[in-house]
C-alpha atoms as a PDB file:
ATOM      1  CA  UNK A   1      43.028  -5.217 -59.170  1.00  0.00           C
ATOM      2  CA  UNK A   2      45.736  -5.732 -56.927  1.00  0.00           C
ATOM      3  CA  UNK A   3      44.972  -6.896 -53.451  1.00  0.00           C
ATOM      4  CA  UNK A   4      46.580  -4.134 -51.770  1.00  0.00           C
ATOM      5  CA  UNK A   5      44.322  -2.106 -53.996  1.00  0.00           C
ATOM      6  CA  UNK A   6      41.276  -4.558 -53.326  1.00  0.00           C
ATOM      7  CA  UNK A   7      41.755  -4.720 -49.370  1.00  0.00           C
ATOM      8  CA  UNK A   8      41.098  -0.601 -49.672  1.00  0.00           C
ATOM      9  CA  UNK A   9      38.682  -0.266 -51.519  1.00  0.00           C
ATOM     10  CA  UNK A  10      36.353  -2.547 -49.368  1.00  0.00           C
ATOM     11  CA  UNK A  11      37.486  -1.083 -46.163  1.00  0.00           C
ATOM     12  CA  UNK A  12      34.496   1.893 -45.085  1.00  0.00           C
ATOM     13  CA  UNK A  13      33.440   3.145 -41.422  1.00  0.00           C
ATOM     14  CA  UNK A  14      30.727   0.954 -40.179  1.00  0.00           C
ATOM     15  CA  UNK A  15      28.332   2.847 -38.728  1.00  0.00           C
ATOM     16  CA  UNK A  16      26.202  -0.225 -37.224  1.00  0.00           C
ATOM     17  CA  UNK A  17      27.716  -3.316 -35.960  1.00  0.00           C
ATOM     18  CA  UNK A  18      26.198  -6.675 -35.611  1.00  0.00           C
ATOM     19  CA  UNK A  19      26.773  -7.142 -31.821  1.00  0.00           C
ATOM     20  CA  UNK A  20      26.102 -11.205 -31.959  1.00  0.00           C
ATOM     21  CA  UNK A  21      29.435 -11.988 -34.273  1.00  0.00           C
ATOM     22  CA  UNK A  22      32.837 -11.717 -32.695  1.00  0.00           C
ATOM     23  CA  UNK A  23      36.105 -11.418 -34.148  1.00  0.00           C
ATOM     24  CA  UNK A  24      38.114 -14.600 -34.091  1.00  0.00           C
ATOM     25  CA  UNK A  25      40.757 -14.982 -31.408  1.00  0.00           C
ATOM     26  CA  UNK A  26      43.306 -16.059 -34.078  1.00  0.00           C
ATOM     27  CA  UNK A  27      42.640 -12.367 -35.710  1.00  0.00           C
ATOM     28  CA  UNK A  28      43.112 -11.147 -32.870  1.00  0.00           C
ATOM     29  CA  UNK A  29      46.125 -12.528 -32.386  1.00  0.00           C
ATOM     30  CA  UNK A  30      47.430 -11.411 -36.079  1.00  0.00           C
ATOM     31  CA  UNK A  31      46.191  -7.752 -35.374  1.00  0.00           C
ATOM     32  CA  UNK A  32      48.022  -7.728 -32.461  1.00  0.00           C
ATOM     33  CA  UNK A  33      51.432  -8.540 -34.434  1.00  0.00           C
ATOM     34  CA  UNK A  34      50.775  -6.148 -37.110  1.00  0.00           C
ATOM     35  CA  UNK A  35      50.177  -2.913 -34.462  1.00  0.00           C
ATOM     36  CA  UNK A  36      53.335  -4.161 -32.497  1.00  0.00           C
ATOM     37  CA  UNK A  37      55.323  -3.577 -35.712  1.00  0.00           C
ATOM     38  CA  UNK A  38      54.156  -0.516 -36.968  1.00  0.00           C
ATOM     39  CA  UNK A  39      56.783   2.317 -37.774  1.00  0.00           C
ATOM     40  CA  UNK A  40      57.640   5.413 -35.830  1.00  0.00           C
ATOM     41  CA  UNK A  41      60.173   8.123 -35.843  1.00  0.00           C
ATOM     42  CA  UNK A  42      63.227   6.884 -34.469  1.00  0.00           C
ATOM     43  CA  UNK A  43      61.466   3.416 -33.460  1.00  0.00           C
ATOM     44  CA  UNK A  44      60.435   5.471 -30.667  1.00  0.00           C
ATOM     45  CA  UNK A  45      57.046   3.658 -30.407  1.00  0.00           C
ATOM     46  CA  UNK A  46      56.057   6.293 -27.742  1.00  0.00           C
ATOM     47  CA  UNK A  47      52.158   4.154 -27.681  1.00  0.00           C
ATOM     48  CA  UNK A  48      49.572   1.838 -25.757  1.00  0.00           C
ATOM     49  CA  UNK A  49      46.863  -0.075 -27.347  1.00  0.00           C
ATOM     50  CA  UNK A  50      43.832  -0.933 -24.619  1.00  0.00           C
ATOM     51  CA  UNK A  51      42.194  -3.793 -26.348  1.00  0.00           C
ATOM     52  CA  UNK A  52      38.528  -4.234 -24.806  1.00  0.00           C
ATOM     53  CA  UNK A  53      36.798  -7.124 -25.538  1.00  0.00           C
ATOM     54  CA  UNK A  54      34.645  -8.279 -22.397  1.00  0.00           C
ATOM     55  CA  UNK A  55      31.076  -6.678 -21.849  1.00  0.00           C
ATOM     56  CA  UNK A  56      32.203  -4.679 -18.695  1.00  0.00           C
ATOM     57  CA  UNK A  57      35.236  -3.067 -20.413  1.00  0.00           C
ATOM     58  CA  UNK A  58      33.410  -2.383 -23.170  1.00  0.00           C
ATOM     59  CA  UNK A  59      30.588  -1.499 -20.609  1.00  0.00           C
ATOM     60  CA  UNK A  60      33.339   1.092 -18.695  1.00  0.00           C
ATOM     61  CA  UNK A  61      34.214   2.683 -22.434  1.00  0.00           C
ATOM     62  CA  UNK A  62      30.310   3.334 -23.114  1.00  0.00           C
ATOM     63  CA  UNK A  63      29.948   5.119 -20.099  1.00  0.00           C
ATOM     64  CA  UNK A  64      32.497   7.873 -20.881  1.00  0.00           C
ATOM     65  CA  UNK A  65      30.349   9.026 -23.698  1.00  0.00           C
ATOM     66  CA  UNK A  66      27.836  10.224 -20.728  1.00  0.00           C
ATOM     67  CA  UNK A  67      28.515  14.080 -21.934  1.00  0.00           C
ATOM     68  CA  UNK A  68      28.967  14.258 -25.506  1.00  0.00           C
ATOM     69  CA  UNK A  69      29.910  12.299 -28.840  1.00  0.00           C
ATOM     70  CA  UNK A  70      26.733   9.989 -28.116  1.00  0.00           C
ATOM     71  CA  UNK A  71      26.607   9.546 -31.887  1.00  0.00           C
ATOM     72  CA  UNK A  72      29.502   6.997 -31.660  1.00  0.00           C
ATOM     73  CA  UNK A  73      28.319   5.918 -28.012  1.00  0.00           C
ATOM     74  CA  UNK A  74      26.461   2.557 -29.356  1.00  0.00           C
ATOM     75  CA  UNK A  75      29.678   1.080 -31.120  1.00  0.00           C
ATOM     76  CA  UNK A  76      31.229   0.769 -27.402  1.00  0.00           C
ATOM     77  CA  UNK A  77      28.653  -2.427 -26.593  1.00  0.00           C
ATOM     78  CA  UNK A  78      27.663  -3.553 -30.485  1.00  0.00           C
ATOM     79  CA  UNK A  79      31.155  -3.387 -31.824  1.00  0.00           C
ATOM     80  CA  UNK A  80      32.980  -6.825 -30.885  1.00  0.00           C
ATOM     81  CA  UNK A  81      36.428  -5.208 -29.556  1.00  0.00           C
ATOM     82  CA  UNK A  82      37.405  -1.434 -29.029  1.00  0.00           C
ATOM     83  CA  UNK A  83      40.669  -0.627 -28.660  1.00  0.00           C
ATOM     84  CA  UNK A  84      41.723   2.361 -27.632  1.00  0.00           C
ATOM     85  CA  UNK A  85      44.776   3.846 -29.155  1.00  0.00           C
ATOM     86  CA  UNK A  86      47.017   5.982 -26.183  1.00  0.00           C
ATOM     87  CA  UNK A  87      49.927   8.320 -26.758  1.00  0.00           C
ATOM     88  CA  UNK A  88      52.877   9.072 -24.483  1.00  0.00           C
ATOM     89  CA  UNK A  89      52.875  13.223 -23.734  1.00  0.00           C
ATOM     90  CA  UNK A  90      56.345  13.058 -21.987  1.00  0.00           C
ATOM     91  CA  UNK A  91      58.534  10.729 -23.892  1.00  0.00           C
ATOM     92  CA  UNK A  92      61.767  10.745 -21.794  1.00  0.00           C
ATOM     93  CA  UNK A  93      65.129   9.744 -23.062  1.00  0.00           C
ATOM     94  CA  UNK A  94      64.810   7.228 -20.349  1.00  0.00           C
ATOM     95  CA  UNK A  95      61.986   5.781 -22.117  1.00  0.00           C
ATOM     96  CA  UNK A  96      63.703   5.440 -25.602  1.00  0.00           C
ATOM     97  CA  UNK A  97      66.504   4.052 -23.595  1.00  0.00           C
ATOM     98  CA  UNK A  98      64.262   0.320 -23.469  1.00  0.00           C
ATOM     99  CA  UNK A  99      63.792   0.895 -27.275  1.00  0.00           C
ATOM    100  CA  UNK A 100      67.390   1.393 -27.734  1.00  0.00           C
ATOM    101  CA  UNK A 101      67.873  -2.035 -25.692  1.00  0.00           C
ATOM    102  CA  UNK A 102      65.500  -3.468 -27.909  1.00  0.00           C
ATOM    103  CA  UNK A 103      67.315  -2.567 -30.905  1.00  0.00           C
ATOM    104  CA  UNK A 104      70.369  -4.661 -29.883  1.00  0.00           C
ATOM    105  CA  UNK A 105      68.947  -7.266 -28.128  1.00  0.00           C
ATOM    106  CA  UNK A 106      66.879  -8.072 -31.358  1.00  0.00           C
ATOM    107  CA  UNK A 107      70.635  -7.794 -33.296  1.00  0.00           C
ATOM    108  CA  UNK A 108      69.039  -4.801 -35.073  1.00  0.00           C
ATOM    109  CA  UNK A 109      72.326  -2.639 -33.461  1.00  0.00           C
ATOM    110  CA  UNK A 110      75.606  -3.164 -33.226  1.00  0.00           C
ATOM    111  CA  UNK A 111      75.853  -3.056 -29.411  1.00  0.00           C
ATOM    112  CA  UNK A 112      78.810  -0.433 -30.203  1.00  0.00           C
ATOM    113  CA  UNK A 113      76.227   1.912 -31.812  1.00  0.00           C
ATOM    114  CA  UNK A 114      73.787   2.124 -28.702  1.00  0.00           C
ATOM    115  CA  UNK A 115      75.133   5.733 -27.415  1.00  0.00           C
ATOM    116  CA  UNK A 116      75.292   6.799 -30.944  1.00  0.00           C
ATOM    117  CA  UNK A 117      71.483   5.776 -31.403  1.00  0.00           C
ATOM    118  CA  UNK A 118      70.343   7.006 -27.668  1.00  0.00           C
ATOM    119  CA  UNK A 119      71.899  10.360 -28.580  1.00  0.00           C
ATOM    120  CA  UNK A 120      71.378  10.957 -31.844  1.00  0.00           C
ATOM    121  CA  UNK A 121      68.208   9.527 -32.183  1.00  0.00           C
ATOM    122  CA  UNK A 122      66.673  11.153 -29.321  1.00  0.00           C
ATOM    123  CA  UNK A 123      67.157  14.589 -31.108  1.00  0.00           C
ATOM    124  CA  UNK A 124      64.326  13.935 -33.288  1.00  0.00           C
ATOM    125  CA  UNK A 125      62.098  13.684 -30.070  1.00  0.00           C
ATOM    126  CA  UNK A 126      64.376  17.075 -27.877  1.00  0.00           C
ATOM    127  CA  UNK A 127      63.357  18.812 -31.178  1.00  0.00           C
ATOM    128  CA  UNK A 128      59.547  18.292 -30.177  1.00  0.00           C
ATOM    129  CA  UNK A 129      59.374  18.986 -26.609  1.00  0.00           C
ATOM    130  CA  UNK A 130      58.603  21.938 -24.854  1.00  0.00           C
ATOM    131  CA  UNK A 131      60.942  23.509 -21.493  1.00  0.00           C
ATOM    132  CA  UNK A 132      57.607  21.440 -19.665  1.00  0.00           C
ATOM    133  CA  UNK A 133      58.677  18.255 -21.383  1.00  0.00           C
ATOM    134  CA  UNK A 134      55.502  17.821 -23.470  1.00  0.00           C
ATOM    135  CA  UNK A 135      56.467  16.380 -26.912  1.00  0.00           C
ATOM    136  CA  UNK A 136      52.537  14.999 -27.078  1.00  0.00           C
ATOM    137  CA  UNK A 137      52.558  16.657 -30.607  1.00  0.00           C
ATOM    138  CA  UNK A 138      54.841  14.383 -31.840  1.00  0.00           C
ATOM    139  CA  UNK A 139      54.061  11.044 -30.251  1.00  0.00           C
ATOM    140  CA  UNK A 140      50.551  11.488 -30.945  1.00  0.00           C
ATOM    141  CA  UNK A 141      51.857  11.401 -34.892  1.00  0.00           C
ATOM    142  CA  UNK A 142      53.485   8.348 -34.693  1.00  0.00           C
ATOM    143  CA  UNK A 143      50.361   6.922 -33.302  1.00  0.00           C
ATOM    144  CA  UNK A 144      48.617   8.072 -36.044  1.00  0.00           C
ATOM    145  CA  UNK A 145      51.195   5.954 -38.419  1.00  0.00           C
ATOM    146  CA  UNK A 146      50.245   2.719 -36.154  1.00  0.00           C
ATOM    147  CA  UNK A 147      46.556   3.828 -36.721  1.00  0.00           C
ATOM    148  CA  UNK A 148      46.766   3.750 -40.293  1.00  0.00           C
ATOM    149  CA  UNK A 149      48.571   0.209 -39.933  1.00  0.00           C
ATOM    150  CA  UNK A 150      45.767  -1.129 -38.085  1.00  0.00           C
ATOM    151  CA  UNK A 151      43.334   0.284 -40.882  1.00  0.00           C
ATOM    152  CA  UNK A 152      45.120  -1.809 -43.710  1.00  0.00           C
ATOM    153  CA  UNK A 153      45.733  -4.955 -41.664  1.00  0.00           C
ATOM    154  CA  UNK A 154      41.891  -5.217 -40.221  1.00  0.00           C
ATOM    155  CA  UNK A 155      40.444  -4.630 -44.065  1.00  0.00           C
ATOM    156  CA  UNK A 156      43.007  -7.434 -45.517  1.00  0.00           C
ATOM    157  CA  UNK A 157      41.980  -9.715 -41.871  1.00  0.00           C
ATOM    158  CA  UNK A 158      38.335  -9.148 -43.468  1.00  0.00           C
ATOM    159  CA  UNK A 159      37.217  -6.951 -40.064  1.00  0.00           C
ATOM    160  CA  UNK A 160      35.306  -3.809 -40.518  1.00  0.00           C
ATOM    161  CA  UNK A 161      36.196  -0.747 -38.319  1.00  0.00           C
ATOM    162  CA  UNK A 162      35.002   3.224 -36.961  1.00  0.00           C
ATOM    163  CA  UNK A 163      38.001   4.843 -36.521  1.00  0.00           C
ATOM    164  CA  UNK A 164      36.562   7.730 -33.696  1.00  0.00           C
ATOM    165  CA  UNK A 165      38.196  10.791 -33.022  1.00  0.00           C
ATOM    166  CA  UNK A 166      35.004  11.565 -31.306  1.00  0.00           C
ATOM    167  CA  UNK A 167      35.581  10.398 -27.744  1.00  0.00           C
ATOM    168  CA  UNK A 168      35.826  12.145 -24.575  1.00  0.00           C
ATOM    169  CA  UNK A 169      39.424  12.032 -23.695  1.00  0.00           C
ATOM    170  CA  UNK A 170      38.611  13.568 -20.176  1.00  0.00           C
ATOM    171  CA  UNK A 171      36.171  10.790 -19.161  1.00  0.00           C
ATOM    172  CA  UNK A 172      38.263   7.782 -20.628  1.00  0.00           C
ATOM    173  CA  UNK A 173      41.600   9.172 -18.872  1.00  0.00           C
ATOM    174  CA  UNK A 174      39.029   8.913 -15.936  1.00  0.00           C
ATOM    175  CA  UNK A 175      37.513   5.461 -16.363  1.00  0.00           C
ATOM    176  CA  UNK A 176      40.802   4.152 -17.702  1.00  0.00           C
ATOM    177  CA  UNK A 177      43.183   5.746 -15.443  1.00  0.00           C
ATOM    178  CA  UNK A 178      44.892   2.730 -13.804  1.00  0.00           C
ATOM    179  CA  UNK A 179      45.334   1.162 -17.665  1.00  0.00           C
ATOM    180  CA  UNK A 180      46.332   4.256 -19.439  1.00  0.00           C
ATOM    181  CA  UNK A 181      49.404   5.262 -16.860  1.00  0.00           C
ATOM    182  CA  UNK A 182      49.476   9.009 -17.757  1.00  0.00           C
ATOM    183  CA  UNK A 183      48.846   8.061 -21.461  1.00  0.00           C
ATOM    184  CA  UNK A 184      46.549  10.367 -23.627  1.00  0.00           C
ATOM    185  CA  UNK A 185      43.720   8.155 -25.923  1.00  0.00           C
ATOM    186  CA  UNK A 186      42.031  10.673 -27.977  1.00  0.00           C
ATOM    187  CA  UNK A 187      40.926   8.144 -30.692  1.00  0.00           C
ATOM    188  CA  UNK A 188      39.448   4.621 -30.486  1.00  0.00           C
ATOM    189  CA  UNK A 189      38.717   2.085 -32.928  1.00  0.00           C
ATOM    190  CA  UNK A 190      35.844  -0.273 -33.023  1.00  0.00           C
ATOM    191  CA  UNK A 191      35.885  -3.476 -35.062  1.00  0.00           C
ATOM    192  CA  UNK A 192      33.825  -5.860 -35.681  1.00  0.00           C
ATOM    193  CA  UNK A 193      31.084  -6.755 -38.199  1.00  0.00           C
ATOM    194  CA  UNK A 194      28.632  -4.613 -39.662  1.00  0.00           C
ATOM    195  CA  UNK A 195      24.271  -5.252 -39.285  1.00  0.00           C
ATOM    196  CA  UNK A 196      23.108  -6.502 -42.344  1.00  0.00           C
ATOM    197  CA  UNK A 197      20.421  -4.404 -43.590  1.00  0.00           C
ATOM    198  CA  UNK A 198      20.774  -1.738 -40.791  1.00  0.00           C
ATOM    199  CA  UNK A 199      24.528  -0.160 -41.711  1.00  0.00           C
ATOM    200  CA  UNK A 200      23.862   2.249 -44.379  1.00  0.00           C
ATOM    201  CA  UNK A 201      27.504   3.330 -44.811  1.00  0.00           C
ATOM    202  CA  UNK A 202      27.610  -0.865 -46.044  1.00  0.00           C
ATOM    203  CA  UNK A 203      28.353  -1.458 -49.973  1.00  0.00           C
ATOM    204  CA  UNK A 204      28.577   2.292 -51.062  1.00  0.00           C
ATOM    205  CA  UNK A 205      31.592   3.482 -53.929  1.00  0.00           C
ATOM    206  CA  UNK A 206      34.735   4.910 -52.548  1.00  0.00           C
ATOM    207  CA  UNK A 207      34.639   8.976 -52.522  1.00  0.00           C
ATOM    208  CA  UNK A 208      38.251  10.435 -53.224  1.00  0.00           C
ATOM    209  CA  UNK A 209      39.896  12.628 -54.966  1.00  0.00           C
ATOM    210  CA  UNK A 210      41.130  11.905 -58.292  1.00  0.00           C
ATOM    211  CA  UNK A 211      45.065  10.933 -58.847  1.00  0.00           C
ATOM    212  CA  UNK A 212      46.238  13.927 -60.539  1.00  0.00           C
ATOM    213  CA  UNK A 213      44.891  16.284 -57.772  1.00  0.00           C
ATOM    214  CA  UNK A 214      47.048  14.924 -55.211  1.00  0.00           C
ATOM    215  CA  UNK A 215      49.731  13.543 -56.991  1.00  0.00           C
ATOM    216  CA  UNK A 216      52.990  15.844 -58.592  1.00  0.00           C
ATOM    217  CA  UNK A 217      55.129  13.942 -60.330  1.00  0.00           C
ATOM    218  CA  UNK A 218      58.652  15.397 -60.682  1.00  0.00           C
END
């Protein structure tokens, strides 16, 4: 099997965590490259990643589930890090601007290409936003595609995860205001290690759909 293939297959959604292991700084550390280069439309990376690892952050994040989603509540103090995944809902042109500057200063661009990039590229996001300037449609997709990168990276770093949609976005804009700077987190992602014994979700086959029924070959 190839280890692409093999890192897959044993990821799953934890759905008890050991709270007495932690995840190992120098994981950390390698997660934290892998989200920083995930793709996005027009390198736009329109996203903020709240990494909570100390008992009072994690402490602040349980609190938010105080009206509903309780079900994922107990992953906020078991899990060993949350981090919650934030999307921009009024990516300016300004904003892509530092991208832009990123792209040459990293000798990605030809410094003679910057207007054409700014410009052009920007279309993709003018295409997406409303006369309000709410594009949140779109830059909540390309956090999606860092999502996904995270997914693959933690299974191959040998970290289990509980990818939650189920969070109150009102209460964590209101515990987290001062960290998310207008940004919208309407997912999270816990990590960690899962309860031996006590995570029934642990060591079960994969469910999906076969090949052929989402696969056309042309």
């Amino acid at each position: 099997m190839h280890s692409i293939v093999k890192d897959l297959e044993s990821r799953y959604t934890v759905k008890q965590y050991d709270s007495g292991k932690k995840i190992p700084q120098e994981r950390i550390d390698i997660l934290k490259q892998a989200m920083r280069l995930s793709a996005s439309s027009i390198n736009s990376q329109p996203w903020k990643f709240i990494l909570l690892e100390s008992d009072e952050a994690k402490q602040r994040f349980h609190q938010t589930f105080a009206i509903k989603y309780q079900f994922n509540q107990h992953h906020a103090i078991e899990a060993s890090h949350v981090l919650l995944l934030a999307y921009n809902p009024k990516f300016t042109k300004e904003q892509y601007a530092r991208c832009v500057d990123v792209e040459v200063q990293s000798g990605h661009l030809p410094p003679e290409m910057y207007d054409n990039m700014l410009n052009g590229g920007f279309t993709f996001a003018e295409l997406n936003t409303d006369e309000d300037g709410f594009n949140g449609h779109w830059t909540k997709a390309q956090l999606y595609l860092a999502l996904g990168n995270t997914l693959h990276t933690l299974a191959r770093l040998e970290i289990e995860s509980t990818p939650m949609e189920g969070v109150d976005a009102d209460l964590v804009a209101e515990e987290f205001k001062e960290e998310l700077e207008g940004y919208v987190c309407e997912v999270a992602l816990a990590m960690g290690y899962h309860k031996v014994g006590e995570d029934y979700n642990h060591g079960l086959p994969k469910a999906r759909l076969p090949l052929d029924e989402i696969f056309v070959t042309l």
